[in-house]
N, C-alpha and C. Protein backbone atom coordinates (compact mmCIF):
# COMPACT_ATOMS: atom_id res chain seq x y z
N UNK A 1 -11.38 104.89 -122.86
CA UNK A 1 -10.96 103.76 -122.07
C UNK A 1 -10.70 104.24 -120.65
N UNK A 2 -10.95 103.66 -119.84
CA UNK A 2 -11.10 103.73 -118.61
C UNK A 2 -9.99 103.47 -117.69
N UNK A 3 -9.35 104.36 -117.02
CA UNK A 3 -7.72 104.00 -116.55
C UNK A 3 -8.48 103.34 -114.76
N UNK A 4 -7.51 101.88 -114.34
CA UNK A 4 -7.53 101.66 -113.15
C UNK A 4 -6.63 102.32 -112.40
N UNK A 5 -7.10 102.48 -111.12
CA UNK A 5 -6.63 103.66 -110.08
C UNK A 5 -5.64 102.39 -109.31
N UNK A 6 -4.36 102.46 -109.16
CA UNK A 6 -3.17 101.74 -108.57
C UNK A 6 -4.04 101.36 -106.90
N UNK A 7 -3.32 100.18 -106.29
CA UNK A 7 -3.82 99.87 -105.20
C UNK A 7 -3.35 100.49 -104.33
N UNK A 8 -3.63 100.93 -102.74
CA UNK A 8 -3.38 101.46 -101.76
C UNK A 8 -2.08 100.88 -101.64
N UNK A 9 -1.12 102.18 -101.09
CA UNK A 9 -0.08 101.23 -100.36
C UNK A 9 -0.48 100.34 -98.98
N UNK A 10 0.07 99.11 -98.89
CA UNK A 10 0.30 98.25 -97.98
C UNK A 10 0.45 98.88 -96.64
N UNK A 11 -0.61 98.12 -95.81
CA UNK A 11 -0.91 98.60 -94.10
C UNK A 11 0.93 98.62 -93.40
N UNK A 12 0.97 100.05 -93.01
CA UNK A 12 2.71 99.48 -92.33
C UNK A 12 1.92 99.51 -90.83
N UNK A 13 2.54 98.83 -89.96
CA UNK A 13 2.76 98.87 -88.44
C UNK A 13 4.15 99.03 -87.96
N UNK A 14 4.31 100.19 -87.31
CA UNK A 14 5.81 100.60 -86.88
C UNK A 14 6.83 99.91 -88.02
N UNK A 15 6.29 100.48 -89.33
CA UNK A 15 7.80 100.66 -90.78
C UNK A 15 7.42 99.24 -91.05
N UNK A 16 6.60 98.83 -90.57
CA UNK A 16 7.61 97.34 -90.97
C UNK A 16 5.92 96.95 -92.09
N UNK A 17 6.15 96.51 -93.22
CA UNK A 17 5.19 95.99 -94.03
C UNK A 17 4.50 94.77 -94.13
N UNK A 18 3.22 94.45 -94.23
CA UNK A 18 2.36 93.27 -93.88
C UNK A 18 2.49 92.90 -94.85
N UNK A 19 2.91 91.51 -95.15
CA UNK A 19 2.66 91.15 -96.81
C UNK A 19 1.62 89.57 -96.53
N UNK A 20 0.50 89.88 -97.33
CA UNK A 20 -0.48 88.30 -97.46
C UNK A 20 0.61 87.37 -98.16
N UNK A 21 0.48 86.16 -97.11
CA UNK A 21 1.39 84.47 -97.84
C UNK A 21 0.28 84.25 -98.18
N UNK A 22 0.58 83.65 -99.76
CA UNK A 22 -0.36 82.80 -100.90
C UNK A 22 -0.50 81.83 -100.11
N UNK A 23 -1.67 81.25 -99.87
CA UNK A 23 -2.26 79.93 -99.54
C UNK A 23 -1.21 78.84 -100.42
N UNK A 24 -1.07 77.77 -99.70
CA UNK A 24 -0.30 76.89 -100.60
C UNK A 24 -0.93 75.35 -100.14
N UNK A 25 -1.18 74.32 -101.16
CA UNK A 25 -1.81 73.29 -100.72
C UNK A 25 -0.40 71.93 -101.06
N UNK A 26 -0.64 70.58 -99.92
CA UNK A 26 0.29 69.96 -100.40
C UNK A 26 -0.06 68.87 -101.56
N UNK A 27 1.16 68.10 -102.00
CA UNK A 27 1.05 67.69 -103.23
C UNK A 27 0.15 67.17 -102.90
N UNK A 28 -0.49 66.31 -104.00
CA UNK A 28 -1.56 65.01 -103.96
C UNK A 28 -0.24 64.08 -104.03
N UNK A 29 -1.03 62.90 -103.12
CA UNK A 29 0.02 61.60 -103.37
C UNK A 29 -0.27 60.63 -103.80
N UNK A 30 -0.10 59.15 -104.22
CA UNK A 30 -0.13 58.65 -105.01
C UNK A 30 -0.39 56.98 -103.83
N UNK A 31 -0.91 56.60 -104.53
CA UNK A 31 -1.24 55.09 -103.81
C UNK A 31 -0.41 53.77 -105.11
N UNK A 32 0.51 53.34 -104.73
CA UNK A 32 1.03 51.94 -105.20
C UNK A 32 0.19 50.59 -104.96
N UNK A 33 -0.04 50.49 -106.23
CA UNK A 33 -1.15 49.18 -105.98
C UNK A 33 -0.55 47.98 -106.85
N UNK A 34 -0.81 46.88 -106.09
CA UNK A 34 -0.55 45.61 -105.97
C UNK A 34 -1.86 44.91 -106.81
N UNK A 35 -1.63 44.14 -107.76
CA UNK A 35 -2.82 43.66 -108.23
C UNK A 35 -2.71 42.24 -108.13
N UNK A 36 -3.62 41.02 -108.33
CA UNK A 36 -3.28 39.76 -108.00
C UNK A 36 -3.25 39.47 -109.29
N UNK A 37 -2.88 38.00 -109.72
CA UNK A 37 -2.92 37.19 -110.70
C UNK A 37 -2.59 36.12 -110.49
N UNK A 38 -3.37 35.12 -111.67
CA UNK A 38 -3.12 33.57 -111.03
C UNK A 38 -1.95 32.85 -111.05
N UNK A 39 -0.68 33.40 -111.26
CA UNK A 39 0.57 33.00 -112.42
C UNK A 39 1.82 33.65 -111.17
N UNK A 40 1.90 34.67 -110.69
CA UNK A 40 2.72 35.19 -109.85
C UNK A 40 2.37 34.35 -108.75
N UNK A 41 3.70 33.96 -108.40
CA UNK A 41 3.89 32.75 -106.69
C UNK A 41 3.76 33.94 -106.20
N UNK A 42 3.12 33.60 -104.61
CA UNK A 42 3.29 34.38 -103.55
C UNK A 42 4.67 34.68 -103.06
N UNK A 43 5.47 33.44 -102.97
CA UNK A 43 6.70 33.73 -102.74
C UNK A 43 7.90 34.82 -103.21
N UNK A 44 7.14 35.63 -104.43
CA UNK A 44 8.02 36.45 -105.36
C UNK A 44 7.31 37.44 -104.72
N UNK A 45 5.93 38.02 -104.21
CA UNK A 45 5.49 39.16 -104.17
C UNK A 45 5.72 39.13 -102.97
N UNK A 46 6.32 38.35 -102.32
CA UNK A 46 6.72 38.74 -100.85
C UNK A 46 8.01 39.11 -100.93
N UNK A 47 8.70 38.47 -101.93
CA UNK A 47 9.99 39.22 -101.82
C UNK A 47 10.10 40.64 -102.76
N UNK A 48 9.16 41.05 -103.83
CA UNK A 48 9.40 42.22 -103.71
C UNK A 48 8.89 43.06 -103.20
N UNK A 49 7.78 43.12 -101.96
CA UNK A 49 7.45 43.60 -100.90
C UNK A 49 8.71 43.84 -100.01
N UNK A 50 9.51 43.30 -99.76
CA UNK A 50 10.50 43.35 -99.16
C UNK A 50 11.68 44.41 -99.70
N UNK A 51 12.64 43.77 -100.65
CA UNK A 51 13.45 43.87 -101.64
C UNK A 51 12.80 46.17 -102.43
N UNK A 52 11.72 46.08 -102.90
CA UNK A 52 11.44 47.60 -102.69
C UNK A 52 10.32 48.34 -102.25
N UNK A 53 10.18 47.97 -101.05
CA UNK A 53 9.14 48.35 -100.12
C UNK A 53 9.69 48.19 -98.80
N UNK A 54 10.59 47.50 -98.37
CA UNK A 54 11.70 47.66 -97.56
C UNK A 54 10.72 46.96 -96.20
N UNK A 55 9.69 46.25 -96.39
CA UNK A 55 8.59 45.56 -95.47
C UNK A 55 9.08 44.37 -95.10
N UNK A 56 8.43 44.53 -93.34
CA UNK A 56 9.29 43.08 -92.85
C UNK A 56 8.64 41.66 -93.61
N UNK A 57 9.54 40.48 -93.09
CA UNK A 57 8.57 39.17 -94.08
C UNK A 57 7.15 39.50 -93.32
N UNK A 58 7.28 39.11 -92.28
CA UNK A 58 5.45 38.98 -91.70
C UNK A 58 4.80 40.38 -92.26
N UNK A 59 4.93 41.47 -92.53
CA UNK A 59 3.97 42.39 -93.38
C UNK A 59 4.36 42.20 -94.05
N UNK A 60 5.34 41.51 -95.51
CA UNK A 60 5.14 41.07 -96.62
C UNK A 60 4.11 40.23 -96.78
N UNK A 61 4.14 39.50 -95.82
CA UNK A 61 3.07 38.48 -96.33
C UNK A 61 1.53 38.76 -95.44
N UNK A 62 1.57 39.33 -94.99
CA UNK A 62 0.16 39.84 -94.55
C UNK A 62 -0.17 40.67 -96.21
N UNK A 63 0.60 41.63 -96.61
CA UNK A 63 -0.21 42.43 -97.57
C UNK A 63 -0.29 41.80 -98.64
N UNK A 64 0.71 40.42 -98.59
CA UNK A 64 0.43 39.47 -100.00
C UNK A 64 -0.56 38.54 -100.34
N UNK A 65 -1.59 38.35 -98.63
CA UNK A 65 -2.16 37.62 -98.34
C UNK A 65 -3.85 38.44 -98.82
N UNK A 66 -3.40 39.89 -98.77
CA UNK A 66 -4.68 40.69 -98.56
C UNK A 66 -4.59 40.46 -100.19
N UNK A 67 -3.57 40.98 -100.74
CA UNK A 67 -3.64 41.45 -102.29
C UNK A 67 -4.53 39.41 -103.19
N UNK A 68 -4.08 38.48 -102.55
CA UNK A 68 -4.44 37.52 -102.60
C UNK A 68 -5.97 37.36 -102.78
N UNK A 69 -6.27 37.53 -101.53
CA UNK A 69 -7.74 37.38 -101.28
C UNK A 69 -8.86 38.61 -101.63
N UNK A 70 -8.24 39.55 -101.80
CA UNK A 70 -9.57 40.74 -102.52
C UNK A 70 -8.90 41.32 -103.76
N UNK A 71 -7.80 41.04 -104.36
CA UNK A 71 -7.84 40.83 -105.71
C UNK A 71 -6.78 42.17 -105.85
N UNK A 72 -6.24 42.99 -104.96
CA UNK A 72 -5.83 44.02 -105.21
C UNK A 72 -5.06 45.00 -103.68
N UNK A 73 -4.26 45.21 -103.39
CA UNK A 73 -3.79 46.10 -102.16
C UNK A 73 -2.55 46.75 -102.00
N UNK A 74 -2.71 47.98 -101.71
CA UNK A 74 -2.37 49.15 -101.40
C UNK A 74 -0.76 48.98 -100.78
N UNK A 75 0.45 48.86 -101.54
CA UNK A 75 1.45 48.62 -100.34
C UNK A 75 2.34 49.89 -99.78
N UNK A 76 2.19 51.05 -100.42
CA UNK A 76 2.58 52.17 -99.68
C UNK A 76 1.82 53.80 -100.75
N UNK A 77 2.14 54.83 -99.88
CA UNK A 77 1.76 56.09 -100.21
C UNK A 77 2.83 57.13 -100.61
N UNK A 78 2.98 57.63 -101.64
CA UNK A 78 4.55 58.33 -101.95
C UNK A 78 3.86 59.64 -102.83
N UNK A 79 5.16 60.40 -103.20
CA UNK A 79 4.77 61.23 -103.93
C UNK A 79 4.17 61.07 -105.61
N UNK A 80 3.99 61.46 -106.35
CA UNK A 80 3.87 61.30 -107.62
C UNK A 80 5.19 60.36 -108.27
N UNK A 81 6.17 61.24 -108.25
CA UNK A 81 7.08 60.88 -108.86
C UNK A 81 8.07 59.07 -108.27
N UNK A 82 8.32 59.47 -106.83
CA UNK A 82 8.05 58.28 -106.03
C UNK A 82 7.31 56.86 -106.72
N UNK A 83 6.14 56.95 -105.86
CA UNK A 83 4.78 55.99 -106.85
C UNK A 83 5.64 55.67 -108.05
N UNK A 84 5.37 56.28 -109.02
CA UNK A 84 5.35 55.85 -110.37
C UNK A 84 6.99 55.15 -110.52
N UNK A 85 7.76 55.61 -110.10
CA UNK A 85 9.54 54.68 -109.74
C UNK A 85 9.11 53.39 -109.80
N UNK A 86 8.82 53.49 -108.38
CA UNK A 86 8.38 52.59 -107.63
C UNK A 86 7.36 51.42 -108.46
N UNK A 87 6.52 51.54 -108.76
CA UNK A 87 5.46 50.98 -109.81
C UNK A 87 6.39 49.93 -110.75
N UNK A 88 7.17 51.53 -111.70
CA UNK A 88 7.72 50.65 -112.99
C UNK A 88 8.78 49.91 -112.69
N UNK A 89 9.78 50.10 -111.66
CA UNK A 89 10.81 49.45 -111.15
C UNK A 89 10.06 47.59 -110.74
N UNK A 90 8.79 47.53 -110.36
CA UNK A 90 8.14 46.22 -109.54
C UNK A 90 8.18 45.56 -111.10
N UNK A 91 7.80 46.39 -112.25
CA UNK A 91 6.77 45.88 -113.47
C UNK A 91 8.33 45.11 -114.52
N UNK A 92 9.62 46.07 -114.12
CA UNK A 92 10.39 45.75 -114.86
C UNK A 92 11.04 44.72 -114.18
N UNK A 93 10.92 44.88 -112.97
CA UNK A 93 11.64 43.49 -112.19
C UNK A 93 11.12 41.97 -112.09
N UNK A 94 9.67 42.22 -112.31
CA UNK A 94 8.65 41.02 -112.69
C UNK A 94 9.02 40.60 -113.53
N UNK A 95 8.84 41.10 -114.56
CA UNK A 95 9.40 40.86 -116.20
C UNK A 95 10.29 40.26 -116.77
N UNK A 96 11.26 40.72 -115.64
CA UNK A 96 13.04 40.02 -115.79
C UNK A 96 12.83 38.33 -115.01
N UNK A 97 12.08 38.53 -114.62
CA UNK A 97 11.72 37.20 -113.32
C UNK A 97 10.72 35.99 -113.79
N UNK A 98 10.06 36.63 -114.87
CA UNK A 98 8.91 35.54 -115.99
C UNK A 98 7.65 35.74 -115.15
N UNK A 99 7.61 36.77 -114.37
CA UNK A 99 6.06 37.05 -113.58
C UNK A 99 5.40 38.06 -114.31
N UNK A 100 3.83 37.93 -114.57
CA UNK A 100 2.70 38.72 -115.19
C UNK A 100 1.92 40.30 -113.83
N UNK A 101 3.08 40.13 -112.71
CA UNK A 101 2.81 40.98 -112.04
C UNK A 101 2.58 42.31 -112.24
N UNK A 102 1.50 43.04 -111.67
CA UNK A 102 0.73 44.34 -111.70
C UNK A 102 1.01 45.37 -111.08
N UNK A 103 1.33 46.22 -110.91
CA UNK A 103 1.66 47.37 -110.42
C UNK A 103 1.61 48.49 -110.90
N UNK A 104 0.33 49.05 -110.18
CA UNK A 104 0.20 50.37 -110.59
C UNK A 104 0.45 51.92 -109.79
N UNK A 105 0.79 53.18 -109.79
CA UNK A 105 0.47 54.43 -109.36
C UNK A 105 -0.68 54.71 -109.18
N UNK A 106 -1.46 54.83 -107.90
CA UNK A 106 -2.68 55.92 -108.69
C UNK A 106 -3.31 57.15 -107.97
N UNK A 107 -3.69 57.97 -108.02
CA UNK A 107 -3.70 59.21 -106.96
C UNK A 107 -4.65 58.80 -105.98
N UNK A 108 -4.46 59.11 -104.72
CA UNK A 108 -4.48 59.00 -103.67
C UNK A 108 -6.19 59.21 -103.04
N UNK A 109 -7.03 57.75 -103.00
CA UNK A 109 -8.55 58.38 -102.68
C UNK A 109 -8.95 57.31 -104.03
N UNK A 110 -8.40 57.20 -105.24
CA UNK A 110 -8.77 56.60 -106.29
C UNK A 110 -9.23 55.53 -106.36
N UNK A 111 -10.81 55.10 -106.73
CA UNK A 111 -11.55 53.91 -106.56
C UNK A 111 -11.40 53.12 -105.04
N UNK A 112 -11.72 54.21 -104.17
CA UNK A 112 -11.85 53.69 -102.52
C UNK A 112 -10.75 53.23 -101.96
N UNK A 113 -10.62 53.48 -101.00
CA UNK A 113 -9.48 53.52 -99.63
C UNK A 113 -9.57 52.17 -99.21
N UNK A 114 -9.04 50.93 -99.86
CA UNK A 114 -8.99 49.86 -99.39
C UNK A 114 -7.62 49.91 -99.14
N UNK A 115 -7.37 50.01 -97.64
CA UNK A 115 -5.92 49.99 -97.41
C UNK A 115 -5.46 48.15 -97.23
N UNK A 116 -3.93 47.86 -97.24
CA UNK A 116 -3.86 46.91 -97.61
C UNK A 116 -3.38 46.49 -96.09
């Protein structure tokens, strides 16, 4: 069996030691999506556009207007963990409210960049 020969010590410049930083990449993030349906008033998805998305009325209702008319839109970008809060908090608050509202997490780039 064949013994490996230990690596060189590390380049010093005046004592002091070079050490390589690991490349590090940032998280992937997550896209919150808004889905339409025929049953949810506009008036509710503007207020929880508001209420947890913290969006003024006039961009509540611009992105309620988009999610309206192309069936689906984008209302913010968060982390993983974020997103998905965020998501189930809309799905459980619908629920409590008698709305069939949609809300999903989904990583960031996923089925095209239709921003809302």
């Amino acid at each position: 069996m064949a013994s490996k020969k230990p690596n060189p010590a590390p380049q010093h410049q005046d004592d002091l030691g070079v050490a390589e930083r690991p490349a590090t990449r940032k998280p992937r993030r997550y896209q919150v999506v808004l889905h339409n349906d025929d049953y949810t008033t506009q008036e509710f998805v503007v207020h929880v556009l508001v209420k947890f998305f913290h969006k003024g009325v006039t961009e509540a209702t611009q992105i309620m207007l988009h999610v309206h008319h192309r069936g689906f839109g984008i209302v913010g970008v968060f982390t993983r963990d974020v997103a998905e809060s965020k998501a189930e908090l809309v799905m459980a608050y619908a629920t409590e409210n008698g709305h069939p509202l949609k809300c999903t997490a989904e990583p960031e780039g996923f089925g095209g960049n239709d921003e809302a």
